[in-house]
C-alpha atoms as a PDB file:
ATOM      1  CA  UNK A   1      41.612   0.548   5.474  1.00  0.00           C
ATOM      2  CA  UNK A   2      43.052  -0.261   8.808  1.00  0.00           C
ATOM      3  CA  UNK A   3      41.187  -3.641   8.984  1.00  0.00           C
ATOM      4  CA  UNK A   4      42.193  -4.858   5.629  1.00  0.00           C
ATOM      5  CA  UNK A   5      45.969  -3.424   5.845  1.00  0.00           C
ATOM      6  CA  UNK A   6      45.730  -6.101   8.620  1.00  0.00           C
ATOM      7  CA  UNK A   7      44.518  -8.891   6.812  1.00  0.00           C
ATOM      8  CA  UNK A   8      47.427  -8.634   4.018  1.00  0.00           C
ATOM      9  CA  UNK A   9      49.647  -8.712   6.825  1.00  0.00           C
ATOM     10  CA  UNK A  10      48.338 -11.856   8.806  1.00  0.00           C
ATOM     11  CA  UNK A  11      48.341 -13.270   5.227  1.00  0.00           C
ATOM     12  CA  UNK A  12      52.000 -11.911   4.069  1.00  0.00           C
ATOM     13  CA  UNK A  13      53.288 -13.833   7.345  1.00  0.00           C
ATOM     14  CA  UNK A  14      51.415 -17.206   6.979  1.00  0.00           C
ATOM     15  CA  UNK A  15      53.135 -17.673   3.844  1.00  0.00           C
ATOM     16  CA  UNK A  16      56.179 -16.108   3.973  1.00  0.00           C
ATOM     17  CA  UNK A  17      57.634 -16.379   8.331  1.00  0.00           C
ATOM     18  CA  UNK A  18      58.494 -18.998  10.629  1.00  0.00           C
ATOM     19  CA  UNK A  19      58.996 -17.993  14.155  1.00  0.00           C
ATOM     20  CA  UNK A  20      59.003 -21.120  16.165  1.00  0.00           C
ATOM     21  CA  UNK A  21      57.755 -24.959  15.635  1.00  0.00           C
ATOM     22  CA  UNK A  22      54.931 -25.783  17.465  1.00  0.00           C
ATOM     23  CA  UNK A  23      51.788 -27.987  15.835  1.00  0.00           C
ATOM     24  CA  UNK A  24      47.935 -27.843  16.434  1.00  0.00           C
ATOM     25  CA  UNK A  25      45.540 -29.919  15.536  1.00  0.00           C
ATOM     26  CA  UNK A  26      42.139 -29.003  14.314  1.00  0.00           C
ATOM     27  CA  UNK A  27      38.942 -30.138  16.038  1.00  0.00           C
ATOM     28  CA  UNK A  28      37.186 -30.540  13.014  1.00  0.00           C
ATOM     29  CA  UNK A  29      40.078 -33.157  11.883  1.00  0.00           C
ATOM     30  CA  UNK A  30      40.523 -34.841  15.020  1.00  0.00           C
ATOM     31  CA  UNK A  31      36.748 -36.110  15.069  1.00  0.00           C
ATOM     32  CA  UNK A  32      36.838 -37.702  11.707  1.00  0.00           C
ATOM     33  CA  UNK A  33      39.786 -39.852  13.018  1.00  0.00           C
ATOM     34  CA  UNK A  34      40.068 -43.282  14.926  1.00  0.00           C
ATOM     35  CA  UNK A  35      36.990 -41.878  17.266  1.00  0.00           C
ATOM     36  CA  UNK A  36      35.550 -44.498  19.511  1.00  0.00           C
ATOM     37  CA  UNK A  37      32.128 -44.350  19.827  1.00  0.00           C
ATOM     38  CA  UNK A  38      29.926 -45.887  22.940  1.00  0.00           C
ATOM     39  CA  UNK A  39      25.904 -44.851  23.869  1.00  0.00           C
ATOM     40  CA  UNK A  40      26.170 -41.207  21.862  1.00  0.00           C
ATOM     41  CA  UNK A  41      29.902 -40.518  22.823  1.00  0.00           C
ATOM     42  CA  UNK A  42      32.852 -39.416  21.109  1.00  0.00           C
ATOM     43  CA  UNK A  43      36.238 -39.570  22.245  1.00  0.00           C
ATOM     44  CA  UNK A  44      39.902 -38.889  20.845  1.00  0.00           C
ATOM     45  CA  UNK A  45      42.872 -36.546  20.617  1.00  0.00           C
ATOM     46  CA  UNK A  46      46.535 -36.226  19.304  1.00  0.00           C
ATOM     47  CA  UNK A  47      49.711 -35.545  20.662  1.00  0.00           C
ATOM     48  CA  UNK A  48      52.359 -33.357  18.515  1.00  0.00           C
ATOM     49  CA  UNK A  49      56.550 -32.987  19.101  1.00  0.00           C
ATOM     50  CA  UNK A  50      58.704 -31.070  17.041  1.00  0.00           C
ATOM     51  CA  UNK A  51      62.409 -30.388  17.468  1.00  0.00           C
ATOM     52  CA  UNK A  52      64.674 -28.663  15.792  1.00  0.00           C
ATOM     53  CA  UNK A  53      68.655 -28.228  16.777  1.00  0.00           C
ATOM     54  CA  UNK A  54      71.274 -25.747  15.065  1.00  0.00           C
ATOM     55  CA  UNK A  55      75.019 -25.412  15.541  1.00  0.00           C
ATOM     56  CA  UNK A  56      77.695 -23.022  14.593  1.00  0.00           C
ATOM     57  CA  UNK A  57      81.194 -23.946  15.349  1.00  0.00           C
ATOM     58  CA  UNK A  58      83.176 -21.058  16.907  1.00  0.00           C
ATOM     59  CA  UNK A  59      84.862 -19.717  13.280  1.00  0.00           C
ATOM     60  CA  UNK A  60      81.858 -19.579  11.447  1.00  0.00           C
ATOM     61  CA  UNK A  61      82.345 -16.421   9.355  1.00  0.00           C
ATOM     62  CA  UNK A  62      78.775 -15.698   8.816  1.00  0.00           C
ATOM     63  CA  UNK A  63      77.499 -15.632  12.331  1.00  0.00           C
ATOM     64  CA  UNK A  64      75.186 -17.434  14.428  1.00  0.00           C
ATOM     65  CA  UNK A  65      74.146 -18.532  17.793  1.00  0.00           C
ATOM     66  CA  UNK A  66      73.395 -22.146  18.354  1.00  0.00           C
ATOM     67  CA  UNK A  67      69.982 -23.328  19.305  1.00  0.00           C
ATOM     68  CA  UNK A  68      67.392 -25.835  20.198  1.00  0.00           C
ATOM     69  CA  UNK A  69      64.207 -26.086  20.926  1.00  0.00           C
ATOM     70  CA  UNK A  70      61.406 -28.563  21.471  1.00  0.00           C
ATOM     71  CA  UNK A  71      57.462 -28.185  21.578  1.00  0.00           C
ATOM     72  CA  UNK A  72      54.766 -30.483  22.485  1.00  0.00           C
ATOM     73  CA  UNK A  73      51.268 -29.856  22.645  1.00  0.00           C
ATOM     74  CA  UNK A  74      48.110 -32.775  23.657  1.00  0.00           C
ATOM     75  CA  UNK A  75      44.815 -32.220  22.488  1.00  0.00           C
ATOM     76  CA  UNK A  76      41.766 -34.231  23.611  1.00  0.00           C
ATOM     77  CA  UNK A  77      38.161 -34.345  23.038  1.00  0.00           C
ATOM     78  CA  UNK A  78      35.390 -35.652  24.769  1.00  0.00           C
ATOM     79  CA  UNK A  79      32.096 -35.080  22.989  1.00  0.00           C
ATOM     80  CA  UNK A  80      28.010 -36.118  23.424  1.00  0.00           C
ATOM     81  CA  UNK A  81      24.998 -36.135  20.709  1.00  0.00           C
ATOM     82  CA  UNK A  82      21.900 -37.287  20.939  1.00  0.00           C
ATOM     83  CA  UNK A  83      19.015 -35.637  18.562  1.00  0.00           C
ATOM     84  CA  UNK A  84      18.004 -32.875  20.449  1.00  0.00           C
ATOM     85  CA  UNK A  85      21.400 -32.322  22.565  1.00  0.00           C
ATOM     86  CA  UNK A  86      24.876 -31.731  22.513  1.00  0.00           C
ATOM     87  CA  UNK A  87      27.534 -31.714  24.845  1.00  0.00           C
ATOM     88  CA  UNK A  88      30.943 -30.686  23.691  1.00  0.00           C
ATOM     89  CA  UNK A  89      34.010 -30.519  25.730  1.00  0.00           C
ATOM     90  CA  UNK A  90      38.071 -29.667  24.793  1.00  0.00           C
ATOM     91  CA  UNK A  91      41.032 -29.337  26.813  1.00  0.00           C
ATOM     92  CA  UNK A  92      44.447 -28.265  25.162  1.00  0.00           C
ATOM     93  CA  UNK A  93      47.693 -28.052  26.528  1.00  0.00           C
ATOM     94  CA  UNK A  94      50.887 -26.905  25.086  1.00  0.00           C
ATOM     95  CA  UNK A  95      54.642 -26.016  25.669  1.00  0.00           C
ATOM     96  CA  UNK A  96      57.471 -25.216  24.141  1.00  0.00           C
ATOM     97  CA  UNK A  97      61.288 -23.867  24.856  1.00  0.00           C
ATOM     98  CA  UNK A  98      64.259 -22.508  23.177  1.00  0.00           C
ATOM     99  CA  UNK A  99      67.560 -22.942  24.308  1.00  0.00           C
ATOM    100  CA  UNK A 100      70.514 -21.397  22.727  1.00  0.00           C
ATOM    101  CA  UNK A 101      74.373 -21.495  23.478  1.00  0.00           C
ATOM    102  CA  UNK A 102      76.319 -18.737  23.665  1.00  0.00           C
ATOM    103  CA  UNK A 103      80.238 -18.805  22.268  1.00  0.00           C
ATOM    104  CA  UNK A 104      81.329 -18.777  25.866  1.00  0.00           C
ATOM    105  CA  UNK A 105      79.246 -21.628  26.527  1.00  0.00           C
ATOM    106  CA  UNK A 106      76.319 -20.215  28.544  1.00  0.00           C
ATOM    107  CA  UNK A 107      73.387 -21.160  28.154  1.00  0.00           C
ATOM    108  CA  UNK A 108      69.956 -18.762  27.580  1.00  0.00           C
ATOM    109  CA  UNK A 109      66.549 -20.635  27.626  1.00  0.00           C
ATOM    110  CA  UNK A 110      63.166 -19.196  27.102  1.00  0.00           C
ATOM    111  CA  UNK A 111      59.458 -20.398  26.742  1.00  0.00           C
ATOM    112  CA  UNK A 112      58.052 -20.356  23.066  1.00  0.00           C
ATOM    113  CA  UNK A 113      54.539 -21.757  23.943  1.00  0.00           C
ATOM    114  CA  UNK A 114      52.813 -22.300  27.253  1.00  0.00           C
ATOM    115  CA  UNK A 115      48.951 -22.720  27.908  1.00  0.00           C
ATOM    116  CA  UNK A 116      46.134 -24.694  29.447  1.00  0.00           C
ATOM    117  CA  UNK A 117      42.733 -24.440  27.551  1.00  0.00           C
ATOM    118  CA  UNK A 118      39.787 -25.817  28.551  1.00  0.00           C
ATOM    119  CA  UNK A 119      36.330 -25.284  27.192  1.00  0.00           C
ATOM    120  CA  UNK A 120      32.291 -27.130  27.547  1.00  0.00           C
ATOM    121  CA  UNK A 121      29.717 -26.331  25.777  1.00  0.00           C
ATOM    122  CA  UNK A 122      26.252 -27.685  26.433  1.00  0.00           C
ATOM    123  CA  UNK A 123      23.197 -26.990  24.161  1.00  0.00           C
ATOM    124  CA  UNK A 124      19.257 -28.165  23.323  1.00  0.00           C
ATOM    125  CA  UNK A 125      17.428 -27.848  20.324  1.00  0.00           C
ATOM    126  CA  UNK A 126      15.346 -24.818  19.697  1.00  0.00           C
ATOM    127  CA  UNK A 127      14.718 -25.928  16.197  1.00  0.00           C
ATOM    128  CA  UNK A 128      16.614 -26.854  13.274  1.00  0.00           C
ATOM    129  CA  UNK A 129      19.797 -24.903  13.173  1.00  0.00           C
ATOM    130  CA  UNK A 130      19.223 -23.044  16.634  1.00  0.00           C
ATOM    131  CA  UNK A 131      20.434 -24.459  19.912  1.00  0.00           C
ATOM    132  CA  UNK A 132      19.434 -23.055  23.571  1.00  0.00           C
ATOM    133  CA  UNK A 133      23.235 -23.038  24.833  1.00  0.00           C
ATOM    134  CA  UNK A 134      25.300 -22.383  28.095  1.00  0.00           C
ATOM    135  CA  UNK A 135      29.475 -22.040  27.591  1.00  0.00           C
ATOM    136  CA  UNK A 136      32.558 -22.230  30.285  1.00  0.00           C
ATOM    137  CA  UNK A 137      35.916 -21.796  29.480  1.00  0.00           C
ATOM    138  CA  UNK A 138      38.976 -21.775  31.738  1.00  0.00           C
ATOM    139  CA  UNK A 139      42.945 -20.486  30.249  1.00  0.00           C
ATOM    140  CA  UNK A 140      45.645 -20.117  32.284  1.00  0.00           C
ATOM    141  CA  UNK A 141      49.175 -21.326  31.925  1.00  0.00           C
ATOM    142  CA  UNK A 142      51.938 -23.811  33.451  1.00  0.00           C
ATOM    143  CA  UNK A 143      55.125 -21.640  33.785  1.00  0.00           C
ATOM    144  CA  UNK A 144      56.448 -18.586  34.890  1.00  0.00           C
ATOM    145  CA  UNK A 145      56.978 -15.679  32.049  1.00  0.00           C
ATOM    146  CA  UNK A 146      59.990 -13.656  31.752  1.00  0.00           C
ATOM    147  CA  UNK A 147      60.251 -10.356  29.998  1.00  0.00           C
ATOM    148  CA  UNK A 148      63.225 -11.119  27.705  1.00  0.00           C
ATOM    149  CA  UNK A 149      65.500 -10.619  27.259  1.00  0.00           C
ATOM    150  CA  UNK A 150      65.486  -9.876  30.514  1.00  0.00           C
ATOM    151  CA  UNK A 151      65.215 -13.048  32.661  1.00  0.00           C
ATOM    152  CA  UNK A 152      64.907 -11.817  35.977  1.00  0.00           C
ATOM    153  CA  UNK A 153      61.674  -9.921  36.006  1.00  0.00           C
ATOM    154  CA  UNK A 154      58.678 -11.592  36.075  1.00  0.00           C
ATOM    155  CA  UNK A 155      55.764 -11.060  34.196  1.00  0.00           C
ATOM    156  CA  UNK A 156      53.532 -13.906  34.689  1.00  0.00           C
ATOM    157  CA  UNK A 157      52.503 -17.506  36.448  1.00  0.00           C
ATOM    158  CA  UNK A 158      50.357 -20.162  36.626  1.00  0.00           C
ATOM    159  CA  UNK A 159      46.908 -18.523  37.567  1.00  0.00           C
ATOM    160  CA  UNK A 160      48.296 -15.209  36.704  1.00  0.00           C
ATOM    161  CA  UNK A 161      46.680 -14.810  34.912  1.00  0.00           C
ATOM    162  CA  UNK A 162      43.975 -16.961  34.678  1.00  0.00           C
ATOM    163  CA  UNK A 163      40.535 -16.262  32.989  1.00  0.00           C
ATOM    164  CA  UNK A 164      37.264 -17.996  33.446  1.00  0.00           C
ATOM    165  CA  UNK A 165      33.784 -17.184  31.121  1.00  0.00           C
ATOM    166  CA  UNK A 166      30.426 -18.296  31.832  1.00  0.00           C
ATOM    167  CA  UNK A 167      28.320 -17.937  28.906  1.00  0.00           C
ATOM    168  CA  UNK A 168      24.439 -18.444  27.988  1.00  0.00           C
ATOM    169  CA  UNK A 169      23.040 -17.886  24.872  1.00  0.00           C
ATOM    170  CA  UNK A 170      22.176 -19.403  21.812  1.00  0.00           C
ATOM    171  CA  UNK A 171      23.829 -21.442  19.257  1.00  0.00           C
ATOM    172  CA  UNK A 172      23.486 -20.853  15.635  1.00  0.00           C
ATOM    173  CA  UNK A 173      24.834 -24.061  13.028  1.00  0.00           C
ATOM    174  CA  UNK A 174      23.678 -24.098  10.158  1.00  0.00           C
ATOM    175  CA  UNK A 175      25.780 -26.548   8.940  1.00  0.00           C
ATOM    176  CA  UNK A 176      28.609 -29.156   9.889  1.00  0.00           C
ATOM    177  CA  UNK A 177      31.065 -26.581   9.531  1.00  0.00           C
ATOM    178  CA  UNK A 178      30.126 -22.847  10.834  1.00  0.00           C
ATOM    179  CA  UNK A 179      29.288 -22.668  14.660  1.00  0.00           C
ATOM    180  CA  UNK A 180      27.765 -18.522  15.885  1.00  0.00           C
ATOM    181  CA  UNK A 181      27.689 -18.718  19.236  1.00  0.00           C
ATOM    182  CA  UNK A 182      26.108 -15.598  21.103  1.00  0.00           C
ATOM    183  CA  UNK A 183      25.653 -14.907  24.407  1.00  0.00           C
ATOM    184  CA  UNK A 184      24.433 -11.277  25.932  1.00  0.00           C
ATOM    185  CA  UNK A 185      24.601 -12.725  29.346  1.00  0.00           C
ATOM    186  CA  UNK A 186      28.798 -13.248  29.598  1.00  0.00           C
ATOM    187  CA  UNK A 187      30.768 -13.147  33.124  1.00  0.00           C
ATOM    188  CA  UNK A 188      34.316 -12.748  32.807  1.00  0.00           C
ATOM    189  CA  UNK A 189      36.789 -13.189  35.326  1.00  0.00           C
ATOM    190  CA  UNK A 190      40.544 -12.378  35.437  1.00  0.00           C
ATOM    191  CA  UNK A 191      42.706 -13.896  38.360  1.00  0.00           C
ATOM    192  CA  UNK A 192      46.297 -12.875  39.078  1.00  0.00           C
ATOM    193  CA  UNK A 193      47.143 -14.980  42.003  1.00  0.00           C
ATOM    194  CA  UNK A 194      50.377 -13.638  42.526  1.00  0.00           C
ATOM    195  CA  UNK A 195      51.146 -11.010  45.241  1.00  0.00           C
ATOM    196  CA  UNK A 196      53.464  -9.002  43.457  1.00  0.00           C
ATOM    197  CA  UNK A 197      51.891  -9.157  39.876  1.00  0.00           C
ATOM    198  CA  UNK A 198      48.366  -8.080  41.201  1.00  0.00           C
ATOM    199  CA  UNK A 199      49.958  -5.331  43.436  1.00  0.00           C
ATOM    200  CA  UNK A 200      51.225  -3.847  40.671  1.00  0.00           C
ATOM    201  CA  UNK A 201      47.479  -4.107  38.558  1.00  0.00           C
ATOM    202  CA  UNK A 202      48.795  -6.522  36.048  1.00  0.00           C
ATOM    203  CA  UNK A 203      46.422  -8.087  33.300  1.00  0.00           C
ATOM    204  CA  UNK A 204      43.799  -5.506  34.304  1.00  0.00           C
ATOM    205  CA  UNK A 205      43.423  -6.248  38.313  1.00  0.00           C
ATOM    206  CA  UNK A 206      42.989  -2.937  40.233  1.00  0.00           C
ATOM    207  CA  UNK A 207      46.445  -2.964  42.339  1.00  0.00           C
ATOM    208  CA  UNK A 208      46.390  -5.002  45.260  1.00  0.00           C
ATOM    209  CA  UNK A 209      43.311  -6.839  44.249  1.00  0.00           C
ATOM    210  CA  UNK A 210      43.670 -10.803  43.022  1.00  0.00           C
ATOM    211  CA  UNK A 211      40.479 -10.656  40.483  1.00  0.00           C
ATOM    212  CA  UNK A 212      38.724  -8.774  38.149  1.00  0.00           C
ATOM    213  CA  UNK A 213      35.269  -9.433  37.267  1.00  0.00           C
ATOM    214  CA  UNK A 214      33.405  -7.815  33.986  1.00  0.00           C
ATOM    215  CA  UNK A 215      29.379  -8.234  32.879  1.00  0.00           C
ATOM    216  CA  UNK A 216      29.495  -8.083  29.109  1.00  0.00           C
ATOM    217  CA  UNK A 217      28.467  -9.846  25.826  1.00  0.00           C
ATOM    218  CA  UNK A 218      30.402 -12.178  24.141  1.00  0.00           C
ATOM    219  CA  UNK A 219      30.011 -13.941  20.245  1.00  0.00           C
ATOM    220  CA  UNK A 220      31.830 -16.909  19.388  1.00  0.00           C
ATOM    221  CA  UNK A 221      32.575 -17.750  15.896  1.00  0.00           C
ATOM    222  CA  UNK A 222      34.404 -20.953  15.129  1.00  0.00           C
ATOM    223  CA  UNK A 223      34.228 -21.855  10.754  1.00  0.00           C
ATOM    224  CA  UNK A 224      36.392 -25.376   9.399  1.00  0.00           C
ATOM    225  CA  UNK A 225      36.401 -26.337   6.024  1.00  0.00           C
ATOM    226  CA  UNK A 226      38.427 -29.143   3.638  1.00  0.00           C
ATOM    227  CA  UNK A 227      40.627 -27.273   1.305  1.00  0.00           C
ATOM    228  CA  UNK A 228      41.633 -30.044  -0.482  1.00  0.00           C
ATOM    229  CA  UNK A 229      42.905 -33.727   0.381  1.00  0.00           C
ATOM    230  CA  UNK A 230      44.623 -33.737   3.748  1.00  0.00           C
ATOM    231  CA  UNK A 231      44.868 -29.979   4.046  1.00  0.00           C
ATOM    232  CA  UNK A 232      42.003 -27.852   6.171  1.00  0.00           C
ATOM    233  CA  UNK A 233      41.457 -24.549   7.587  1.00  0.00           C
ATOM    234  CA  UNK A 234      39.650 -23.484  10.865  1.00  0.00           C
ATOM    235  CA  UNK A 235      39.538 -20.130  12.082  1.00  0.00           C
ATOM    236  CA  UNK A 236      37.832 -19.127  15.237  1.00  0.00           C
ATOM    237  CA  UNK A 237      37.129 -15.725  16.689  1.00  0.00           C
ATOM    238  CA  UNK A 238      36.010 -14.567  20.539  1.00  0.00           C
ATOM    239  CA  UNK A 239      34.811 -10.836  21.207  1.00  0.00           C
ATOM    240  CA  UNK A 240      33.986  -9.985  24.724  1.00  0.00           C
ATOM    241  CA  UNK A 241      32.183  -6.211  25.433  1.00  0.00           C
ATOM    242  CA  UNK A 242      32.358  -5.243  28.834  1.00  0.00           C
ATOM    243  CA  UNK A 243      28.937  -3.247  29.412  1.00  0.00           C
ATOM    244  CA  UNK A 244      30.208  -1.431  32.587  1.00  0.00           C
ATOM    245  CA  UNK A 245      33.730  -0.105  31.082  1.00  0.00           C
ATOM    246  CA  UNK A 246      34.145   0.803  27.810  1.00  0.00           C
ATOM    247  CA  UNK A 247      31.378  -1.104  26.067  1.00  0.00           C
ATOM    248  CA  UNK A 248      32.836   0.161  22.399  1.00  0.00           C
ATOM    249  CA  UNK A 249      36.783  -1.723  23.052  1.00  0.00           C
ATOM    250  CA  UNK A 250      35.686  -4.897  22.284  1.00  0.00           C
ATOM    251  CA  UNK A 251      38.106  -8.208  23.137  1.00  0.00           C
ATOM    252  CA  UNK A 252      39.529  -9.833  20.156  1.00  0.00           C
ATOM    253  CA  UNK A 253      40.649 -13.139  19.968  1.00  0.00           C
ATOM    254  CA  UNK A 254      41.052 -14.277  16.475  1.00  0.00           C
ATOM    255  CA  UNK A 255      42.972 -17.947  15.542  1.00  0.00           C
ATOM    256  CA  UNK A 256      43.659 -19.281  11.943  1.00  0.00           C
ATOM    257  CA  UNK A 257      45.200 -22.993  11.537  1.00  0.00           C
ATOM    258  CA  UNK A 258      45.982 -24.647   8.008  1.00  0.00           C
ATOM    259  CA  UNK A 259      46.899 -28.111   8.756  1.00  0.00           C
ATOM    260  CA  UNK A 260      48.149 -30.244   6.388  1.00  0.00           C
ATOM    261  CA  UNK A 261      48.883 -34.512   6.611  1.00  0.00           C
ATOM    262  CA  UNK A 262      52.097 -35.493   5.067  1.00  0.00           C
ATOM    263  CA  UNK A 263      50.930 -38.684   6.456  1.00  0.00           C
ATOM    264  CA  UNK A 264      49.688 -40.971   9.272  1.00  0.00           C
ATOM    265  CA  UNK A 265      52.841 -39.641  11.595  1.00  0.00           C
ATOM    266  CA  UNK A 266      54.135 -36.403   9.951  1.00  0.00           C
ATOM    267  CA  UNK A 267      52.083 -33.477  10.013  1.00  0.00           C
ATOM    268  CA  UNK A 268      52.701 -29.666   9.106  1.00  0.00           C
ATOM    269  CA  UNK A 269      50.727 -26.771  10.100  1.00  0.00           C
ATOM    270  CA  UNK A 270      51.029 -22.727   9.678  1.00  0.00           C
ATOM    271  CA  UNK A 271      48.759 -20.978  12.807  1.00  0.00           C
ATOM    272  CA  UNK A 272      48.270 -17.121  13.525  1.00  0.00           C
ATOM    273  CA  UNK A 273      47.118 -15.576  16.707  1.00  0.00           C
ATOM    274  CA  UNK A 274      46.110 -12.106  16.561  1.00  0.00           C
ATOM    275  CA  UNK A 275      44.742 -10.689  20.765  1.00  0.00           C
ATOM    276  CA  UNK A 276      43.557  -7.259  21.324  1.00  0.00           C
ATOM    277  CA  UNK A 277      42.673  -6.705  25.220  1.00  0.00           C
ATOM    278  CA  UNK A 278      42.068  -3.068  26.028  1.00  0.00           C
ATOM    279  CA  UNK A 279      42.539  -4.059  30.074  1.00  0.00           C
ATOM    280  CA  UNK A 280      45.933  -5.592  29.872  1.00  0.00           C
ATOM    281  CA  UNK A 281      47.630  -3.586  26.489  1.00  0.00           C
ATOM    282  CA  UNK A 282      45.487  -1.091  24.268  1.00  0.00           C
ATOM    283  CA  UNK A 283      47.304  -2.485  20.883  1.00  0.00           C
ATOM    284  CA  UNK A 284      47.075  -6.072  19.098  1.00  0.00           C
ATOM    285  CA  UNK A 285      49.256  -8.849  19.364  1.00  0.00           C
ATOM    286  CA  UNK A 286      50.154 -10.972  16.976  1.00  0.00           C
ATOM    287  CA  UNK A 287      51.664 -14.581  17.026  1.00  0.00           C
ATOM    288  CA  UNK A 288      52.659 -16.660  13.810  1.00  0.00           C
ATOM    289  CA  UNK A 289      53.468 -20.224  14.110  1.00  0.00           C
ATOM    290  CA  UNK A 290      55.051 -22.636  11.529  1.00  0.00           C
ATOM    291  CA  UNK A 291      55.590 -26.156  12.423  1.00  0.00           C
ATOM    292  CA  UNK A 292      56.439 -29.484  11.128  1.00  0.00           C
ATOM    293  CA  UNK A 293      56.705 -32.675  12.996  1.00  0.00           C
ATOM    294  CA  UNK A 294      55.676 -35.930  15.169  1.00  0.00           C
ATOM    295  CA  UNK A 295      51.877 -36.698  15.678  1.00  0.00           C
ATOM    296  CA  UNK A 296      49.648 -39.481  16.656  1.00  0.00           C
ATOM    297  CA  UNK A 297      46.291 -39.456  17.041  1.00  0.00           C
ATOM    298  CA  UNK A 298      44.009 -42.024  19.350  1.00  0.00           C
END
């Protein structure tokens, strides 16, 4: 009940709620356009900017604060086949801020989006849908984190946190558009490179200490499919047990996109993010995005 209460709500705010602008590509797009090919090689990416600016003059009856705010986000791929290998590698970056203006004309500005992504995964043929495979992944971020409103107190930095996985299992892909990765040999590390942050055990550190390492199992799950002309979906799910610490609170990441092509330079796209990490808050998280702008693909 609790599960599918969830879904209608994930689904109830796709359609319905914009929170803040900020476009993503999908992978599965991004390879079918302008790649360059050279010796079993695939290369491309695209670059996204939205902006969007409101203003209320001082006697507007109804209310309002004025605002800004601008997002960018650069997505590459760097990808190698041959028949019985594959070697795929992503990096994603992204930012956004919102500024508003106050009536006294102070200014408040605050991070929307912030994050560094990179992932490789390398894999050989077992046989026809099975792949022996080894996975690294690296996330941290570019800018400090406030906990507004409160802009004084921070709450995070670049490499705090930080979290690196080292994966090796197998790869299950049955077809061009589901991907099963599992691994039952996962190491998990969580950095917090910041004196004060770590001394006070943030993002799951014991206090004092600047890392956290976990043994577990981890399942990746990444599905993209053609909805219709120039609209697709891709949803991708992570779930990390830690066997030495509560084996049965599993980490959830869980990502939807539905991007859409107005055409070759305007793009729209609704995202969700829904996080459940039992080491850092023992409740989900949930992030909606809705965003329409600038992109360019190479």
């Amino acid at each position: 009940m609790y599960m599918r209460n969830l879904l209608i709500i994930c689904v109830a705010v796709l359609l319905f709620n914009s929170i803040h602008a900020q476009v993503i590509e999908t992978e599965n797009e991004l390879k079918k356009q302008n790649i360059d090919t050279l010796s079993g090689w695939a290369f491309g990416g695209v670059t996204n900017i939205n902006f969007s600016q409101m203003h209320f003059s001082e006697n507007w009856a109804a209310g309002g604060q004025s605002s800004y705010t601008i997002n960018g986000i650069l997505s590459l791929f760097s990808n190698y086949k041959t028949e019985n290998s594959s070697w795929d590698n992503n990096l994603d970056i992204g930012y956004g801020v919102l500024t508003q203006l106050n009536k006294e004309g102070e200014n408040s500005t605050q991070k929307t989006d912030d994050k560094i992504e990179f992932a490789s995964k390398y894999g050989e043929k077992a046989s026809e849908h099975w792949y022996y495979a080894a996975l690294f992944s690296f996330k941290s971020q570019m800018a400090e984190g406030f906990n507004y409103p409160d802009d004084s107190t921070v709450i995070s930095k670049i490499f705090a946190p930080a979290y690196l996985i080292g994966a090796i299992g197998m790869d299950f892909k049955p077809n061009k558009d589901l991907s099963i990765f599992a691994a039952p040999l996962t190491g998990k590390m969580t950095i917090v490179n910041d004196d004060t942050l770590s001394s006070n055990g943030a993002f799951g550190v014991d206090p004092g200490q600047k890392s956290r390492i976990e043994l577990g199992g981890f399942i990746k799950i990444a599905y993209s499919k053609n909805l219709m002309e120039n609209v697709s979906l891709q949803t991708k799910i992570d779930l990390f047990s830690n066997y030495l610490n509560r084996p049965e609170k599993v980490d959830i990441n869980w990502e939807i996109l539905i991007a859409m092509k107005v055409n070759k330079y305007i793009s729209a796209n609704i995202s969700t993010n829904l996080v459940y990490d039992f080491d850092v808050i023992d409740e989900l998280q949930f992030k909606e995005v809705l965003g329409i702008g600038f992109s360019y693909q190479f």
